[in-house]
PDB file of N, CA and C in Angstrom:
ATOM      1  N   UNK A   1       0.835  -1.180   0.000  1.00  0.00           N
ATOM      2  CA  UNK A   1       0.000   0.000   0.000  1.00  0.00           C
ATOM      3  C   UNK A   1       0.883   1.248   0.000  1.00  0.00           C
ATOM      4  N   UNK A   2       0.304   2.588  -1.107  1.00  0.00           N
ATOM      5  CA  UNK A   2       1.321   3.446  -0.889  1.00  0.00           C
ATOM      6  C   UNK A   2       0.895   4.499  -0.160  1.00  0.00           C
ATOM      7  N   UNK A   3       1.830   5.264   0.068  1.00  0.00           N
ATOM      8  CA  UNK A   3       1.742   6.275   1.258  1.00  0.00           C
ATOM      9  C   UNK A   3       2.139   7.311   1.427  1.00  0.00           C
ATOM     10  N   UNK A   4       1.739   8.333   1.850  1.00  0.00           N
ATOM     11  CA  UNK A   4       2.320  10.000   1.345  1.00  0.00           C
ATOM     12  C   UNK A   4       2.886  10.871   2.547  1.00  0.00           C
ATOM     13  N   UNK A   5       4.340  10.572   2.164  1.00  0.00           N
ATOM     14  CA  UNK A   5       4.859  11.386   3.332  1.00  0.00           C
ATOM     15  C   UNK A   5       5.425  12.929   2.719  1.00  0.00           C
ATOM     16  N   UNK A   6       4.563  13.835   4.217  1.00  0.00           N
ATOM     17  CA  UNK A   6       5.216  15.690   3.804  1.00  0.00           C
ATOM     18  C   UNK A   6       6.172  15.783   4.502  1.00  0.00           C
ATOM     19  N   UNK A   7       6.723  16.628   3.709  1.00  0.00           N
ATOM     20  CA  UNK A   7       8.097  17.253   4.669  1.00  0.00           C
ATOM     21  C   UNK A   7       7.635  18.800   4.316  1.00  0.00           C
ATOM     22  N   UNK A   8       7.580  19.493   5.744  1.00  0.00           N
ATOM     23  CA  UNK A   8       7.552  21.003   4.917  1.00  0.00           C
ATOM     24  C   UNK A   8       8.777  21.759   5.244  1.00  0.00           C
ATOM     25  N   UNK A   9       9.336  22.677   4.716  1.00  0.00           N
ATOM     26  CA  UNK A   9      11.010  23.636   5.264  1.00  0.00           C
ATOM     27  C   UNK A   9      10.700  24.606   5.502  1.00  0.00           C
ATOM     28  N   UNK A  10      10.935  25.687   5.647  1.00  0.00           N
ATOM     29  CA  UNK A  10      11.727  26.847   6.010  1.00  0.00           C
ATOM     30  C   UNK A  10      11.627  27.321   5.200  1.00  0.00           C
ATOM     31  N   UNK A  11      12.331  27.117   3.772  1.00  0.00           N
ATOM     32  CA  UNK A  11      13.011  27.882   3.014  1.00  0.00           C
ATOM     33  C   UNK A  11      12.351  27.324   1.578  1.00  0.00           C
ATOM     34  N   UNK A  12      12.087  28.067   0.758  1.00  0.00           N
ATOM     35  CA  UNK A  12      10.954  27.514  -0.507  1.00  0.00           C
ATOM     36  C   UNK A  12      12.144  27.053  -0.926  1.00  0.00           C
ATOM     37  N   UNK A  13      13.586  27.187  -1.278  1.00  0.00           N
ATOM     38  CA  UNK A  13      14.688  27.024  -1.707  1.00  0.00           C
ATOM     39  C   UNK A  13      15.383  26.073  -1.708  1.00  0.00           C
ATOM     40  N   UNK A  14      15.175  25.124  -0.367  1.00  0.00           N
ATOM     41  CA  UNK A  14      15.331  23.318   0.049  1.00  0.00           C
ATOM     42  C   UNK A  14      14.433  22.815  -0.790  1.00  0.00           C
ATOM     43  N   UNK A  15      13.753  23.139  -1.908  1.00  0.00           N
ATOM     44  CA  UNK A  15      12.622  22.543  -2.253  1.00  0.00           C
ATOM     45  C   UNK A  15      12.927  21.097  -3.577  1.00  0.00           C
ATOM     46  N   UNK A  16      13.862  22.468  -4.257  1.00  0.00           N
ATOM     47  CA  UNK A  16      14.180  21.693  -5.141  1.00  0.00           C
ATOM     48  C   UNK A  16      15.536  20.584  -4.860  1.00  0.00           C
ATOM     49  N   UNK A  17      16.103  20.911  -4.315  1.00  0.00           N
ATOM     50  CA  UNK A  17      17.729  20.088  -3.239  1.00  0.00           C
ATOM     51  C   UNK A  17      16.681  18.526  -3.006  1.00  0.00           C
ATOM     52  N   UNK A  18      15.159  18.710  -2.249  1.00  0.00           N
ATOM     53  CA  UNK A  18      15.057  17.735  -1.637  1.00  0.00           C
ATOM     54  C   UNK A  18      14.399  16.440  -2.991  1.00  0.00           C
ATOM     55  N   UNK A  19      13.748  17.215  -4.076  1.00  0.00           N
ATOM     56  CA  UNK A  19      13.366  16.785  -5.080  1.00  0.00           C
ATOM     57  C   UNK A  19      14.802  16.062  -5.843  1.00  0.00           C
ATOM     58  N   UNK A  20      15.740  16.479  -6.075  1.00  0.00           N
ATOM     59  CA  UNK A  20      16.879  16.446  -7.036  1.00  0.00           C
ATOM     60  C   UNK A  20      17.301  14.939  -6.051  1.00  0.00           C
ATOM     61  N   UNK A  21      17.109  15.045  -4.951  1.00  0.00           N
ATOM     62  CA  UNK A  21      17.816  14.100  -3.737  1.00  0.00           C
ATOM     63  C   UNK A  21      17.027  12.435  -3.771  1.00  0.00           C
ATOM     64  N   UNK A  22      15.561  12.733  -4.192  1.00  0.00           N
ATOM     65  CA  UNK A  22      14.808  11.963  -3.936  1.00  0.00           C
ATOM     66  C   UNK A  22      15.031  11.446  -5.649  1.00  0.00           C
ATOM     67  N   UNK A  23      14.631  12.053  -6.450  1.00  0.00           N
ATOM     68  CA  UNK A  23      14.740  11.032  -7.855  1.00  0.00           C
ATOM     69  C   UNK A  23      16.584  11.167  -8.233  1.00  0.00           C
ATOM     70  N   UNK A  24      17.709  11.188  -7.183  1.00  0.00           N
ATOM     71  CA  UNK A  24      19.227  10.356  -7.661  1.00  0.00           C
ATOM     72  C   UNK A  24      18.674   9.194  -7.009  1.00  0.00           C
ATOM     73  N   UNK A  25      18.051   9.066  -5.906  1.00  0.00           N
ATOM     74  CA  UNK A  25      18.202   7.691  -5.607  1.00  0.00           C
ATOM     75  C   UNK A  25      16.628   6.594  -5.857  1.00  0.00           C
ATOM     76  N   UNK A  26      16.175   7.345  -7.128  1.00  0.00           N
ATOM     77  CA  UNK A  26      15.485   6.468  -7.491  1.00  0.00           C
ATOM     78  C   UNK A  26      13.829   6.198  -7.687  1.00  0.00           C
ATOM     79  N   UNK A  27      13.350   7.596  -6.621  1.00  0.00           N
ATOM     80  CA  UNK A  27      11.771   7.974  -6.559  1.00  0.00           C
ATOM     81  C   UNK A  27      11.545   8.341  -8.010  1.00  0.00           C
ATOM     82  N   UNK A  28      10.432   8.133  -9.075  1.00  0.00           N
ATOM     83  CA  UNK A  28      10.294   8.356  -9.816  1.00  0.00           C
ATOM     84  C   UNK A  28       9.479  10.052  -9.781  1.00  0.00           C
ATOM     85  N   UNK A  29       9.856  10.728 -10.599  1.00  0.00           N
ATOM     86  CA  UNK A  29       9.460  12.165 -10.537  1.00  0.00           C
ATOM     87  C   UNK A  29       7.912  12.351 -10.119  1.00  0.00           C
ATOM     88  N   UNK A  30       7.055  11.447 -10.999  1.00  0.00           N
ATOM     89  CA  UNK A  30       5.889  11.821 -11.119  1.00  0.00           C
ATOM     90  C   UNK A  30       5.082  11.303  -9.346  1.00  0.00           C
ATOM     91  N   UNK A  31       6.260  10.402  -8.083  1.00  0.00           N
ATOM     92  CA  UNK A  31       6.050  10.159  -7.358  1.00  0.00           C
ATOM     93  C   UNK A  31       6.122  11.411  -6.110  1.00  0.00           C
ATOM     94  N   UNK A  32       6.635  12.566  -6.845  1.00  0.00           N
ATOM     95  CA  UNK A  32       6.927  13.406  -6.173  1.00  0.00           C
ATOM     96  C   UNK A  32       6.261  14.884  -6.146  1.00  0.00           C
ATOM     97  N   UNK A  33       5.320  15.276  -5.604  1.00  0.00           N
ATOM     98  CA  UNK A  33       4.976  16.564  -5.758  1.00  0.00           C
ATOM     99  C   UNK A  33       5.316  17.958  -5.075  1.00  0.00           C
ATOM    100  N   UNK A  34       5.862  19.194  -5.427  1.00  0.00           N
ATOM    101  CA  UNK A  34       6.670  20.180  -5.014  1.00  0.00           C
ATOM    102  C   UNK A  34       5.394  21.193  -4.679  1.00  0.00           C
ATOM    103  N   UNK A  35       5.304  22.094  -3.540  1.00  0.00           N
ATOM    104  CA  UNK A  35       4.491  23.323  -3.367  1.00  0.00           C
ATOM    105  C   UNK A  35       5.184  24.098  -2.584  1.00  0.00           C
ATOM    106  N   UNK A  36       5.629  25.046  -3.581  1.00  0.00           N
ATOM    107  CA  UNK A  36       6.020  25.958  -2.954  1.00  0.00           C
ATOM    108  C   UNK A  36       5.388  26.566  -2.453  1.00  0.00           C
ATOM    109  N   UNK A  37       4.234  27.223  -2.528  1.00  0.00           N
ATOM    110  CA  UNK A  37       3.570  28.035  -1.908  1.00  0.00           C
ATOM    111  C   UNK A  37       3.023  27.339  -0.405  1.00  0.00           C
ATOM    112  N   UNK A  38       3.271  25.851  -0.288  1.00  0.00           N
ATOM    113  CA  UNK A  38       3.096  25.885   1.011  1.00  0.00           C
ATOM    114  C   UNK A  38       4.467  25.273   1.793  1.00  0.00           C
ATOM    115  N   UNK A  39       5.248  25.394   0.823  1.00  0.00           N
ATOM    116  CA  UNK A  39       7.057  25.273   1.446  1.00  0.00           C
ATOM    117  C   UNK A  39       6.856  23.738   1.874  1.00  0.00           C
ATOM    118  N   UNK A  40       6.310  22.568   1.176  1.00  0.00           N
ATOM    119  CA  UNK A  40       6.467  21.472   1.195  1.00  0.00           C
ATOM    120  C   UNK A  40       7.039  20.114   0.376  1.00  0.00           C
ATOM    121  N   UNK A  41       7.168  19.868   0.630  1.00  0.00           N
ATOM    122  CA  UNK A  41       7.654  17.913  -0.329  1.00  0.00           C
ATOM    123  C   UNK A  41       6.608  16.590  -0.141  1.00  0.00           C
ATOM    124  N   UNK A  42       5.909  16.558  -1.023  1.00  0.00           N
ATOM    125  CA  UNK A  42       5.283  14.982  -0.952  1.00  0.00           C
ATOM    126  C   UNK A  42       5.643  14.002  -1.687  1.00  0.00           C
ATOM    127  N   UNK A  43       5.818  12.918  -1.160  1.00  0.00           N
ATOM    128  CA  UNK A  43       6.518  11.603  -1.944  1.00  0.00           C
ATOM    129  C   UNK A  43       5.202  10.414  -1.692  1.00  0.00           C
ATOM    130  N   UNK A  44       5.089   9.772  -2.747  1.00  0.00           N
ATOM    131  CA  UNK A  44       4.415   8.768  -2.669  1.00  0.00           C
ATOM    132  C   UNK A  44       4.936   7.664  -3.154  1.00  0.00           C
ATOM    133  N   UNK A  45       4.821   6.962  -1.666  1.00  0.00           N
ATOM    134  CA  UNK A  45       5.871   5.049  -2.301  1.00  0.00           C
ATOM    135  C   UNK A  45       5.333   4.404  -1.372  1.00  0.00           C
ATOM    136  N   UNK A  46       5.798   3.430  -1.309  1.00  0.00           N
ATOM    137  CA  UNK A  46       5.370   2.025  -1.370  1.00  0.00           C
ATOM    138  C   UNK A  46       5.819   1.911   0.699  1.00  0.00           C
ATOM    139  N   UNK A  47       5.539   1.126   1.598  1.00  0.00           N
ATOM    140  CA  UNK A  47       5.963   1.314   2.963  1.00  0.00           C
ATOM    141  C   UNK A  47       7.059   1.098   3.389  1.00  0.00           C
ATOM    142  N   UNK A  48       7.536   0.263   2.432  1.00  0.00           N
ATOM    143  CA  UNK A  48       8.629  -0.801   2.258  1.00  0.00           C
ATOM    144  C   UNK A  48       9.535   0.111   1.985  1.00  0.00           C
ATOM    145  N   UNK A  49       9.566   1.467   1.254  1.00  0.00           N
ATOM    146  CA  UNK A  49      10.793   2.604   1.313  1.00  0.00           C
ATOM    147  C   UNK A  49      10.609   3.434   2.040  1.00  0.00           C
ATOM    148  N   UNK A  50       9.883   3.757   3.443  1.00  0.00           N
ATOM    149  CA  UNK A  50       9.603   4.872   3.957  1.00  0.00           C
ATOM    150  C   UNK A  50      10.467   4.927   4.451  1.00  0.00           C
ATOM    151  N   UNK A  51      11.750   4.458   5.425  1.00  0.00           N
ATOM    152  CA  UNK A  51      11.985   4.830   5.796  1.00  0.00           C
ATOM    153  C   UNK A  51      13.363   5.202   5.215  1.00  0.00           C
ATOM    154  N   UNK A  52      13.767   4.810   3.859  1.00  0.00           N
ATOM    155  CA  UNK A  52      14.478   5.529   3.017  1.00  0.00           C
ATOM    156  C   UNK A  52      14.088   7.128   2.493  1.00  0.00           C
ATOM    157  N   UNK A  53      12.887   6.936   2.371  1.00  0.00           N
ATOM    158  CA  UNK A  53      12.255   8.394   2.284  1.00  0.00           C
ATOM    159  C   UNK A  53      12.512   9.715   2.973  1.00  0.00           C
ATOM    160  N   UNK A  54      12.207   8.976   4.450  1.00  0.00           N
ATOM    161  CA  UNK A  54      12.420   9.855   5.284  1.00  0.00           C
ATOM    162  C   UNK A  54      13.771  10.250   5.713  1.00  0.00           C
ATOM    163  N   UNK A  55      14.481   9.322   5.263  1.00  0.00           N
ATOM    164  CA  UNK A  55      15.375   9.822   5.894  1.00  0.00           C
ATOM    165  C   UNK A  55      16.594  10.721   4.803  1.00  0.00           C
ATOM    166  N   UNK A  56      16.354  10.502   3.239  1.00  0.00           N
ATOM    167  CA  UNK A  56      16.379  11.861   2.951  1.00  0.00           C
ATOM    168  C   UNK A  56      15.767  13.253   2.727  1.00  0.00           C
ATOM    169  N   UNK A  57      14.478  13.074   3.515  1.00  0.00           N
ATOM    170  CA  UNK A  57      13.679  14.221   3.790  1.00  0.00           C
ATOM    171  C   UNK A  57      14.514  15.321   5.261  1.00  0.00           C
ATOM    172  N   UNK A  58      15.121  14.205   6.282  1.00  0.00           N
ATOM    173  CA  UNK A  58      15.474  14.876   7.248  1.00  0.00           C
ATOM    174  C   UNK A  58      16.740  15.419   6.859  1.00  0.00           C
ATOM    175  N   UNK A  59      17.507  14.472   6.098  1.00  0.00           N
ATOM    176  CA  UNK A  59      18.660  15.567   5.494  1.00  0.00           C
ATOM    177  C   UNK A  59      18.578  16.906   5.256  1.00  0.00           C
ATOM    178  N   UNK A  60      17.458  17.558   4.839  1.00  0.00           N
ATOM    179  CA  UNK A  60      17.253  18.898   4.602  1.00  0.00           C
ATOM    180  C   UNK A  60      16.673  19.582   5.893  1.00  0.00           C
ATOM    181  N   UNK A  61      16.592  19.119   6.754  1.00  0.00           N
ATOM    182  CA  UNK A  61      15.925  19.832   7.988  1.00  0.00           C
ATOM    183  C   UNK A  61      14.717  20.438   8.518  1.00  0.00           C
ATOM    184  N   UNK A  62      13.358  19.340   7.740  1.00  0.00           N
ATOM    185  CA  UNK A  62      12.518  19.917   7.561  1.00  0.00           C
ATOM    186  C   UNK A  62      11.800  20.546   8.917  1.00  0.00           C
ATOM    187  N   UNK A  63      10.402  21.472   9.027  1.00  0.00           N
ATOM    188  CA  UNK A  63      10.275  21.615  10.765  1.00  0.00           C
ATOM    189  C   UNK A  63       9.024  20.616  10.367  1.00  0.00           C
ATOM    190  N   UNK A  64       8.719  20.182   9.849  1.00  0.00           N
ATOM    191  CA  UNK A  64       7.733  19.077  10.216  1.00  0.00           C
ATOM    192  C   UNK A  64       7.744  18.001   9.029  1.00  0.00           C
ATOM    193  N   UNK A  65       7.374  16.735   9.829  1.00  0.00           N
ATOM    194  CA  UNK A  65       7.346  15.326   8.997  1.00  0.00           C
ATOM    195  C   UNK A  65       6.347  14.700   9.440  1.00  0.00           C
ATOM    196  N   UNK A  66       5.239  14.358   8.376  1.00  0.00           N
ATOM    197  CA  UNK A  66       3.962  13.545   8.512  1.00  0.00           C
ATOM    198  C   UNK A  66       4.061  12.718   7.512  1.00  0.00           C
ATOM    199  N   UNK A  67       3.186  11.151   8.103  1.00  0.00           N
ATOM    200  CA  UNK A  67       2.692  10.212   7.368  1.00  0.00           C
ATOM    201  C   UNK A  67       1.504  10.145   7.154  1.00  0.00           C
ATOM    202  N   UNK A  68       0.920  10.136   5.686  1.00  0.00           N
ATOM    203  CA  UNK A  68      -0.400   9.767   5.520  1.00  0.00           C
ATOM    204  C   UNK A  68      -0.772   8.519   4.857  1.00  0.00           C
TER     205      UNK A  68
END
């Protein structure tokens, strides 16, 4: 089952760093949606990579991380 984890930042500017980060190691683009306007990252995968996910989400320092 897949699953949508946010990361939101600080800085609209981590936005794209965290995107570029997530499809080198393999998230397919269209798994990934960017809003800047609400300074967030959503990834949608499978459970079985979350916690690969997350943990280049925290590389960027986000102030909040949710699972949906």
């Amino acid at each position: 089952m897949a699953e949508i984890i946010t990361a939101v930042y600080a800085s609209a500017e981590t936005l794209q760093n965290v995107r570029n980060d997530l499809i080198s190691v393999g998230i397919p683009q269209e798994k990934i949606r960017v809003s800047e306007e609400k300074k967030q990252v959503q990834v949608m995968g499978p459970h079985t990579a979350e916690s690969e996910i997350e943990e280049i989400l925290q590389r960027h320092l986000p102030t909040e991380v949710h699972t949906s």
